[in-house]
C-alpha atoms as a PDB file:
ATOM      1  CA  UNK A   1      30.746  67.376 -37.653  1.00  0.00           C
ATOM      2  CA  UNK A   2      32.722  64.871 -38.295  1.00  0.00           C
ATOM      3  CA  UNK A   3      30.862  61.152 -37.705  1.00  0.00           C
ATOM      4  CA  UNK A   4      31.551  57.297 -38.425  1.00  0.00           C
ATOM      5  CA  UNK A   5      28.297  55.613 -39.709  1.00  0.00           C
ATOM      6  CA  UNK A   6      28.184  51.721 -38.911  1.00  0.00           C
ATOM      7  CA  UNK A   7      25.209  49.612 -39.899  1.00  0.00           C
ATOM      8  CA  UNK A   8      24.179  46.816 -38.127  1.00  0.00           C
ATOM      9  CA  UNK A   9      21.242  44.069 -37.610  1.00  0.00           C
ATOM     10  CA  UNK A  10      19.901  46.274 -34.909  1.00  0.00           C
ATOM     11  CA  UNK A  11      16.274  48.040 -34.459  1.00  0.00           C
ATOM     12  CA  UNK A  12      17.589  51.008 -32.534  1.00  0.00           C
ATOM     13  CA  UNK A  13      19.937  53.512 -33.589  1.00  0.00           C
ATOM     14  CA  UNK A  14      22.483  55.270 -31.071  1.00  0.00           C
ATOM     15  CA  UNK A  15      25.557  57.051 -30.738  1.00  0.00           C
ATOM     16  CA  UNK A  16      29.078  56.129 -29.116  1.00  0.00           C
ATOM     17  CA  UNK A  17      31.811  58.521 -28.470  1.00  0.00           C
ATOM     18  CA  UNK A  18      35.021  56.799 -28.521  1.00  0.00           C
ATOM     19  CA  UNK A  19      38.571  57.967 -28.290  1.00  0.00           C
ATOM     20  CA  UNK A  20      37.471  61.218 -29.548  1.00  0.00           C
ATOM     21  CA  UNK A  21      35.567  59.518 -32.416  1.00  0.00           C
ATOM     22  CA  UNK A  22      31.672  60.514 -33.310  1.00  0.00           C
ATOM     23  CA  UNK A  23      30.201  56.770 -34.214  1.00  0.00           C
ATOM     24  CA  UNK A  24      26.646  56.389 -35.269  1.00  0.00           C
ATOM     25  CA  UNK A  25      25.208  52.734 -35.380  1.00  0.00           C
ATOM     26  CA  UNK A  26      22.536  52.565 -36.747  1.00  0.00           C
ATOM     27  CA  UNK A  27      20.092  50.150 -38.814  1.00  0.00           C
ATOM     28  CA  UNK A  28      20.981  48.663 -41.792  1.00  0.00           C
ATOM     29  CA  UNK A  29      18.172  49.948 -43.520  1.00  0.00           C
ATOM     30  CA  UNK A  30      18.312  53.376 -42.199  1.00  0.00           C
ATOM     31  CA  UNK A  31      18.913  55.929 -44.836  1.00  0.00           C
ATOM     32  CA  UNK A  32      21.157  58.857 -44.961  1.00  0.00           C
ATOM     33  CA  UNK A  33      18.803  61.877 -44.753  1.00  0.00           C
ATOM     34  CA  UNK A  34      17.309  59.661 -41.267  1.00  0.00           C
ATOM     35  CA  UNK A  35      20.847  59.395 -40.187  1.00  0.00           C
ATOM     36  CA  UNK A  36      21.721  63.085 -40.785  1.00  0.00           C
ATOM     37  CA  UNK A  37      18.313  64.320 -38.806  1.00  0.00           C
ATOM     38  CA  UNK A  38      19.361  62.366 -35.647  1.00  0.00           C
ATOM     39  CA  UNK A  39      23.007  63.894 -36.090  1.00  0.00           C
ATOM     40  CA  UNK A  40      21.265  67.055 -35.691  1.00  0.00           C
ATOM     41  CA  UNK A  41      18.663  65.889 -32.936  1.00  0.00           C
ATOM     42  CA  UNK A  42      21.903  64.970 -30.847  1.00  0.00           C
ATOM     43  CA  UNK A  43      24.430  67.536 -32.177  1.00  0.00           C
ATOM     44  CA  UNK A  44      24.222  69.472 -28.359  1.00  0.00           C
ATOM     45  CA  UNK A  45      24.757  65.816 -26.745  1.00  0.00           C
ATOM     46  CA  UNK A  46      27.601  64.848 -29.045  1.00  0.00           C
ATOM     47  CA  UNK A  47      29.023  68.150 -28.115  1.00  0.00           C
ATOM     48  CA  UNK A  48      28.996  68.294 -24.590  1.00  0.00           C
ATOM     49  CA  UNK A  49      30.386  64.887 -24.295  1.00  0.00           C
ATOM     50  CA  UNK A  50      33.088  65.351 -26.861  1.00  0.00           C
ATOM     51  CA  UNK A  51      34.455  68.015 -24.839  1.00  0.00           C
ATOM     52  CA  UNK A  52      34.106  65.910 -21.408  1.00  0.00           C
ATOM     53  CA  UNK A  53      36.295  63.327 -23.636  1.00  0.00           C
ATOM     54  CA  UNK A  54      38.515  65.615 -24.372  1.00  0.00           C
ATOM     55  CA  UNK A  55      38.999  67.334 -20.868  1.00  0.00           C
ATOM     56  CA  UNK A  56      39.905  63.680 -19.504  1.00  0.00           C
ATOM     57  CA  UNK A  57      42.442  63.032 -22.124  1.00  0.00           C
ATOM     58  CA  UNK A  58      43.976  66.565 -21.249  1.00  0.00           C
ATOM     59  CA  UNK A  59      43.887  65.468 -17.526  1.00  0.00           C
ATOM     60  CA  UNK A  60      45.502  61.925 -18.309  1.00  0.00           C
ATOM     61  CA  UNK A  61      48.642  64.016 -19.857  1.00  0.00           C
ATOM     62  CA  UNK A  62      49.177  65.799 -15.942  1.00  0.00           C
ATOM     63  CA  UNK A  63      48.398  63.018 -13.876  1.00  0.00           C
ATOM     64  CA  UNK A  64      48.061  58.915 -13.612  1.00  0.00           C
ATOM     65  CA  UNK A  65      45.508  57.732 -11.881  1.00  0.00           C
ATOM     66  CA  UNK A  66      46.307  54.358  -9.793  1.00  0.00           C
ATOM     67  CA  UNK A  67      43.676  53.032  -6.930  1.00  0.00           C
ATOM     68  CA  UNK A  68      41.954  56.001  -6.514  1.00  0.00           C
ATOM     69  CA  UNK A  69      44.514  58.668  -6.374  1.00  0.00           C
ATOM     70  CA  UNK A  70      45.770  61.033  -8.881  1.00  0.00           C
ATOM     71  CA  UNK A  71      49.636  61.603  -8.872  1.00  0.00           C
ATOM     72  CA  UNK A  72      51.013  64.441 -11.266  1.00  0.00           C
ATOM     73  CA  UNK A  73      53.843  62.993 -14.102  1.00  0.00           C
ATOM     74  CA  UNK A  74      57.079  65.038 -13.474  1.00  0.00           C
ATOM     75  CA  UNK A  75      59.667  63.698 -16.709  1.00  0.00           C
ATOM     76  CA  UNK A  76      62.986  63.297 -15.780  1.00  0.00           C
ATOM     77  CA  UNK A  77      65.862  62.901 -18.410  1.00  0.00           C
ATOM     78  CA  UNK A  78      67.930  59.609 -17.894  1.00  0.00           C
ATOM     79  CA  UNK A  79      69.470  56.650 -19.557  1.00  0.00           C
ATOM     80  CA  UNK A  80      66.724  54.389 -17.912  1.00  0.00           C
ATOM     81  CA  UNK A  81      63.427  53.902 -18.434  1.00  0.00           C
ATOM     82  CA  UNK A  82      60.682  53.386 -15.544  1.00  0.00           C
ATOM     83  CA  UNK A  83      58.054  54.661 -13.180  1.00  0.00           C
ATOM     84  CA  UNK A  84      58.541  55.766  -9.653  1.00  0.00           C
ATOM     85  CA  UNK A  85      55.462  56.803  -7.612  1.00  0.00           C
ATOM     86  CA  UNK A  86      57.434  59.053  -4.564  1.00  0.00           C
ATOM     87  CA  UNK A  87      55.766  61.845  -2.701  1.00  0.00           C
ATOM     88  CA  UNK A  88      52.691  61.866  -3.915  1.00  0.00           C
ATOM     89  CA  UNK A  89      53.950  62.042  -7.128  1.00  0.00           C
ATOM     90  CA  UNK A  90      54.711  59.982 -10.685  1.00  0.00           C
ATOM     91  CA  UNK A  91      58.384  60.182 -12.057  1.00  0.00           C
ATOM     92  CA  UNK A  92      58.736  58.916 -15.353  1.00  0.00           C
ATOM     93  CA  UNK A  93      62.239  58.792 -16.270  1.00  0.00           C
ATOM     94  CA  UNK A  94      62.439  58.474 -19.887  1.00  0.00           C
ATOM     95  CA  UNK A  95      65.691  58.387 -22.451  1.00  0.00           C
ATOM     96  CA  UNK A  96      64.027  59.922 -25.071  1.00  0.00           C
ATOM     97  CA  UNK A  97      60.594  61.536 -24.095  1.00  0.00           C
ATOM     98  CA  UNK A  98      57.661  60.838 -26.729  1.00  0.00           C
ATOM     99  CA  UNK A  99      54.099  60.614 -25.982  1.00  0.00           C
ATOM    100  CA  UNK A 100      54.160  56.796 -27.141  1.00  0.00           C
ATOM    101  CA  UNK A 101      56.829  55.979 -24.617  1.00  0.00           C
ATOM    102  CA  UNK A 102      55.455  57.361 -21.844  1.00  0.00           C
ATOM    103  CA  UNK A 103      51.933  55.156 -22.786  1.00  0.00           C
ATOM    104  CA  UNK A 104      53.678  52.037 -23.027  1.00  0.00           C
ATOM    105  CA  UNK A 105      55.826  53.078 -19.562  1.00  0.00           C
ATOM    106  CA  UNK A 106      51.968  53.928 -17.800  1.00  0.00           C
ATOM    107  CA  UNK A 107      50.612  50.796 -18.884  1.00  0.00           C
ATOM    108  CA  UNK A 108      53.215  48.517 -18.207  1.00  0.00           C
ATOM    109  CA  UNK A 109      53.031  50.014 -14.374  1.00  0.00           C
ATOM    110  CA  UNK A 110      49.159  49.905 -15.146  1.00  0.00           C
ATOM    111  CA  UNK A 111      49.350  46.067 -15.523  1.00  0.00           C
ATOM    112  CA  UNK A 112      51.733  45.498 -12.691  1.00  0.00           C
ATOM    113  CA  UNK A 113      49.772  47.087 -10.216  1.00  0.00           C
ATOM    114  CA  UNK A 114      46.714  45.484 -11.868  1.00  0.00           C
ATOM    115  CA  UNK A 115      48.381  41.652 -11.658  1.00  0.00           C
ATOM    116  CA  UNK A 116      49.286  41.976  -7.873  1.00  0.00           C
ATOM    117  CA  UNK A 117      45.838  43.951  -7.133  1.00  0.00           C
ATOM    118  CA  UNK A 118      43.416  41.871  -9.047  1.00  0.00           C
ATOM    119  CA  UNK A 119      45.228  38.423  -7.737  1.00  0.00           C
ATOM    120  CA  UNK A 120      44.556  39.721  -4.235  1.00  0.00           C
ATOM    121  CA  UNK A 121      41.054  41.165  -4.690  1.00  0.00           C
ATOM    122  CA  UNK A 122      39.936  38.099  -6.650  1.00  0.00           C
ATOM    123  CA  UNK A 123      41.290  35.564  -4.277  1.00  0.00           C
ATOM    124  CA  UNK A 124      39.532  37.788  -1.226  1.00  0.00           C
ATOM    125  CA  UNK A 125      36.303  37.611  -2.809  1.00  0.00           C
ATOM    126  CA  UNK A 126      36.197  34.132  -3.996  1.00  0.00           C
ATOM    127  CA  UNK A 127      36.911  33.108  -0.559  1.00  0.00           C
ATOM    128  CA  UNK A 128      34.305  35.659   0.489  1.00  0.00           C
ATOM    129  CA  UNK A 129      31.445  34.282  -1.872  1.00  0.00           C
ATOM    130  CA  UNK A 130      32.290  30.226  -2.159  1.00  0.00           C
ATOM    131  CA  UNK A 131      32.322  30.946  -5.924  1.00  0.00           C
ATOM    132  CA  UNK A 132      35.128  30.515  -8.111  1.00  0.00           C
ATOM    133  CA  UNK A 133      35.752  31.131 -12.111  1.00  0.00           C
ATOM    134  CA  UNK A 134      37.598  28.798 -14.234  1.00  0.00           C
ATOM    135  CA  UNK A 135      39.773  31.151 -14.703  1.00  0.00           C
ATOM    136  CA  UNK A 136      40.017  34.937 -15.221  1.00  0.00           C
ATOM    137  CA  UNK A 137      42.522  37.482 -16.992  1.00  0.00           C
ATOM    138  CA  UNK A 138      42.959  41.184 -17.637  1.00  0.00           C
ATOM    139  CA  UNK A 139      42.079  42.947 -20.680  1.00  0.00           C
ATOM    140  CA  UNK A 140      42.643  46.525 -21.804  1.00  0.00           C
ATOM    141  CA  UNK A 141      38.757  47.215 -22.706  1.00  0.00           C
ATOM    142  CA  UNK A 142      37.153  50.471 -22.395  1.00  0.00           C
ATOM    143  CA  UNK A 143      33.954  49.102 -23.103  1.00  0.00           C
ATOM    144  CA  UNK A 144      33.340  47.522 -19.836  1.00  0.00           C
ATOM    145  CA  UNK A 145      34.687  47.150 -16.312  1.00  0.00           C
ATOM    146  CA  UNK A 146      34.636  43.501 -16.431  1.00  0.00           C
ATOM    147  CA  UNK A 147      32.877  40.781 -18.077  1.00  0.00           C
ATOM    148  CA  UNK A 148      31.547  36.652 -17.117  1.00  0.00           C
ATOM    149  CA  UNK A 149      31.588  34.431 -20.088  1.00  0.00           C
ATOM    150  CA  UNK A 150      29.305  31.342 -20.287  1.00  0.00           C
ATOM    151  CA  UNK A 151      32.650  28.757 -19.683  1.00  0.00           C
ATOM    152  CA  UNK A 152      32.814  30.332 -16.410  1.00  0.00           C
ATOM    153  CA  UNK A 153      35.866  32.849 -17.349  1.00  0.00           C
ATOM    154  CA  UNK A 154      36.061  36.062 -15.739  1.00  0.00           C
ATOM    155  CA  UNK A 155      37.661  39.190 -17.734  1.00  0.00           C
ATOM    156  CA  UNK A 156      38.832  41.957 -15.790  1.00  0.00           C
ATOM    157  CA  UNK A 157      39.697  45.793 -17.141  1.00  0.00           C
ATOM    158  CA  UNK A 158      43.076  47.051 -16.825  1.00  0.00           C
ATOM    159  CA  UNK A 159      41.060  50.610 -16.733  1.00  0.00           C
ATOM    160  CA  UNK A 160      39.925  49.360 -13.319  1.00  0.00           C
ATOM    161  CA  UNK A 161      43.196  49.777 -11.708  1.00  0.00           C
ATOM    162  CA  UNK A 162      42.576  53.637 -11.527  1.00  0.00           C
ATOM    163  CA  UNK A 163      39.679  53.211  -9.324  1.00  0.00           C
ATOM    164  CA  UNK A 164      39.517  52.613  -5.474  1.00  0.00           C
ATOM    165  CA  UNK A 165      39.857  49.469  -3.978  1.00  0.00           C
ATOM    166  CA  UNK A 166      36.121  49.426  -2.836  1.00  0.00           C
ATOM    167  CA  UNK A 167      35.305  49.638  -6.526  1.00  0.00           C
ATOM    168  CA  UNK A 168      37.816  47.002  -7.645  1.00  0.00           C
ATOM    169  CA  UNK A 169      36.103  44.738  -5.166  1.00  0.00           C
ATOM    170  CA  UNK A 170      32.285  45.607  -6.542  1.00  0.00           C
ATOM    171  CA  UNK A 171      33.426  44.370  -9.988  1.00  0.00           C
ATOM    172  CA  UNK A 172      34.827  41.258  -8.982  1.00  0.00           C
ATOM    173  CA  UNK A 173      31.901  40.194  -6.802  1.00  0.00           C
ATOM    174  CA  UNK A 174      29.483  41.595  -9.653  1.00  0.00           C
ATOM    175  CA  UNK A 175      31.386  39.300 -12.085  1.00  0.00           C
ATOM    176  CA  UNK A 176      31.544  36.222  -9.491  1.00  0.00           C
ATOM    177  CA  UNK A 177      27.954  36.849  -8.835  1.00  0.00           C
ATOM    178  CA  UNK A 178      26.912  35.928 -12.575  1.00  0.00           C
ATOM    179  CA  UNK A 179      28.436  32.458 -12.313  1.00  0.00           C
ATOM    180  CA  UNK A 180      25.240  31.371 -10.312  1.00  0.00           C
ATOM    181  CA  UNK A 181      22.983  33.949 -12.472  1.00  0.00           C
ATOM    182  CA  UNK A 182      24.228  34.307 -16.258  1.00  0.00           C
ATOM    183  CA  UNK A 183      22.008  37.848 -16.242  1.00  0.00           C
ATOM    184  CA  UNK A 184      20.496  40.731 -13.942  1.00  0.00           C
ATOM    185  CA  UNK A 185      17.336  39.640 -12.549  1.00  0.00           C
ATOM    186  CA  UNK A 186      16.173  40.251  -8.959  1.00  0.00           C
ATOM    187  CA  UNK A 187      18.097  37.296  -8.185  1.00  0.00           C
ATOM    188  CA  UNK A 188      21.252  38.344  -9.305  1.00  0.00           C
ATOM    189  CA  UNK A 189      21.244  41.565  -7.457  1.00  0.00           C
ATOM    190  CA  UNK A 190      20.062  40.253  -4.162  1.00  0.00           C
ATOM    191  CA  UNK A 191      23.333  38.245  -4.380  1.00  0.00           C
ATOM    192  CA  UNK A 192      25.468  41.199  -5.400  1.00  0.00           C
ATOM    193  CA  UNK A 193      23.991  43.004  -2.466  1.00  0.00           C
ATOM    194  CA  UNK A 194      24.395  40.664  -0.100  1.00  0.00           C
ATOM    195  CA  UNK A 195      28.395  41.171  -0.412  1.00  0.00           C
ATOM    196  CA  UNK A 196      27.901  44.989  -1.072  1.00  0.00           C
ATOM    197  CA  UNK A 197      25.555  46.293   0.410  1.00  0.00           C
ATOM    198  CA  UNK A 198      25.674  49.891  -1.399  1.00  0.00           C
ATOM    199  CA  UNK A 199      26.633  48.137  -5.041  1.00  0.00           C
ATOM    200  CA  UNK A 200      24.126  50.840  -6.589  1.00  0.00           C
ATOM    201  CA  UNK A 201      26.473  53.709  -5.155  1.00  0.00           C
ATOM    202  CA  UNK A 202      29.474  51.600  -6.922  1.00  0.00           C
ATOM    203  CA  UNK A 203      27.749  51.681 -10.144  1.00  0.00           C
ATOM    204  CA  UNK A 204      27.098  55.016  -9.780  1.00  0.00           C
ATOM    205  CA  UNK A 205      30.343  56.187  -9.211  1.00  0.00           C
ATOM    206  CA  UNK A 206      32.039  53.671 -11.523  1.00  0.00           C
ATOM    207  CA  UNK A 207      30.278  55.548 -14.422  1.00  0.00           C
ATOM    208  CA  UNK A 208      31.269  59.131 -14.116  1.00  0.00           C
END
């Protein structure tokens, strides 16, 4: 198996699958035959979850995912380039069809939808809440659905435009909710429930 060792100044060791990538962070003083053993411990984990990776890239080919809903990519030959969502469906009309067109076609409709959704989300929840960011932007992370910096900036996933509006909301609150608690104590998540009630079936479904 093929694995990406990365030592850091941390006491536990653990494993990340990323974009199809094996990567194994452990200690910095953690030697190779330790490293190897846990390999082996996990090999059935890295498996299974390797495949689930690669089952959703698979499924990302066939369809695009926008607010929820899945709509299968049909190509169509023509001199333009763009995205129509018609019927259910995504038409990607391409001049000349490669696989790094049609990502930079999905994620420019990705961060159109996510400019005019996020805008209106954020600006329903601030008013919802009485709290309001310094500022906030989108960022293409995979690492998190959103994030609330100590300045008071909020960063929001463009990944988060494939999930339901309900969800989209969760985040935002979630993220407005740490600019009166910079953590997740009791506190915190009294506030986050006040606004959503069933945040802990959010989470749940925000991390299959």
């Amino acid at each position: 198996m093929d694995y990406i060792i990365v030592k850091k100044s941390i006491k536990n060791m653990y494993i990340q699958i990323k974009d199809g990538k094996v990567y194994v962070r452990v200690p910095k003083r953690m030697t190779q035959k330790e490293i190897e053993k846990l390999i082996k411990d996990k090999e059935k984990w890295i498996n299974k979850h390797l495949n689930v990776q690669k089952e959703k890239n698979e499924d990302n080919e066939k369809y695009i995912e926008l607010l929820g809903e899945k709509y299968e990519i049909n190509i169509i030959n023509s001199n333009r380039d763009c995205i129509e969502i018609k019927d259910e469906k995504a038409y990607i009309y391409i001049s000349k069809d490669s696989t790094e067109k049609r990502e930079k076609l999905i994620k420019n409709l990705y961060k159109k939808c996510a400019l005019t959704q996020y805008t209106k989300t954020t600006q329903k929840m601030m008013e919802l809440t009485g709290l309001a960011p310094d500022s906030w932007k989108i960022r293409d992370i995979h690492s998190a659905w959103g994030s609330c910096s100590s300045k008071r900036n909020i960063t929001l996933s463009l990944n988060l435009i494939k999930k339901r509006e309900e969800l989209i909301e969760y985040v935002v609150i979630h993220e407005l909710c740490h600019l009166k608690h910079m953590n997740h104590s009791k506190e915190f998540w009294s506030l986050v429930e006040k606004y959503v009630p069933n945040y802990k079936e959010c989470r749940k479904e925000l991390k299959r």
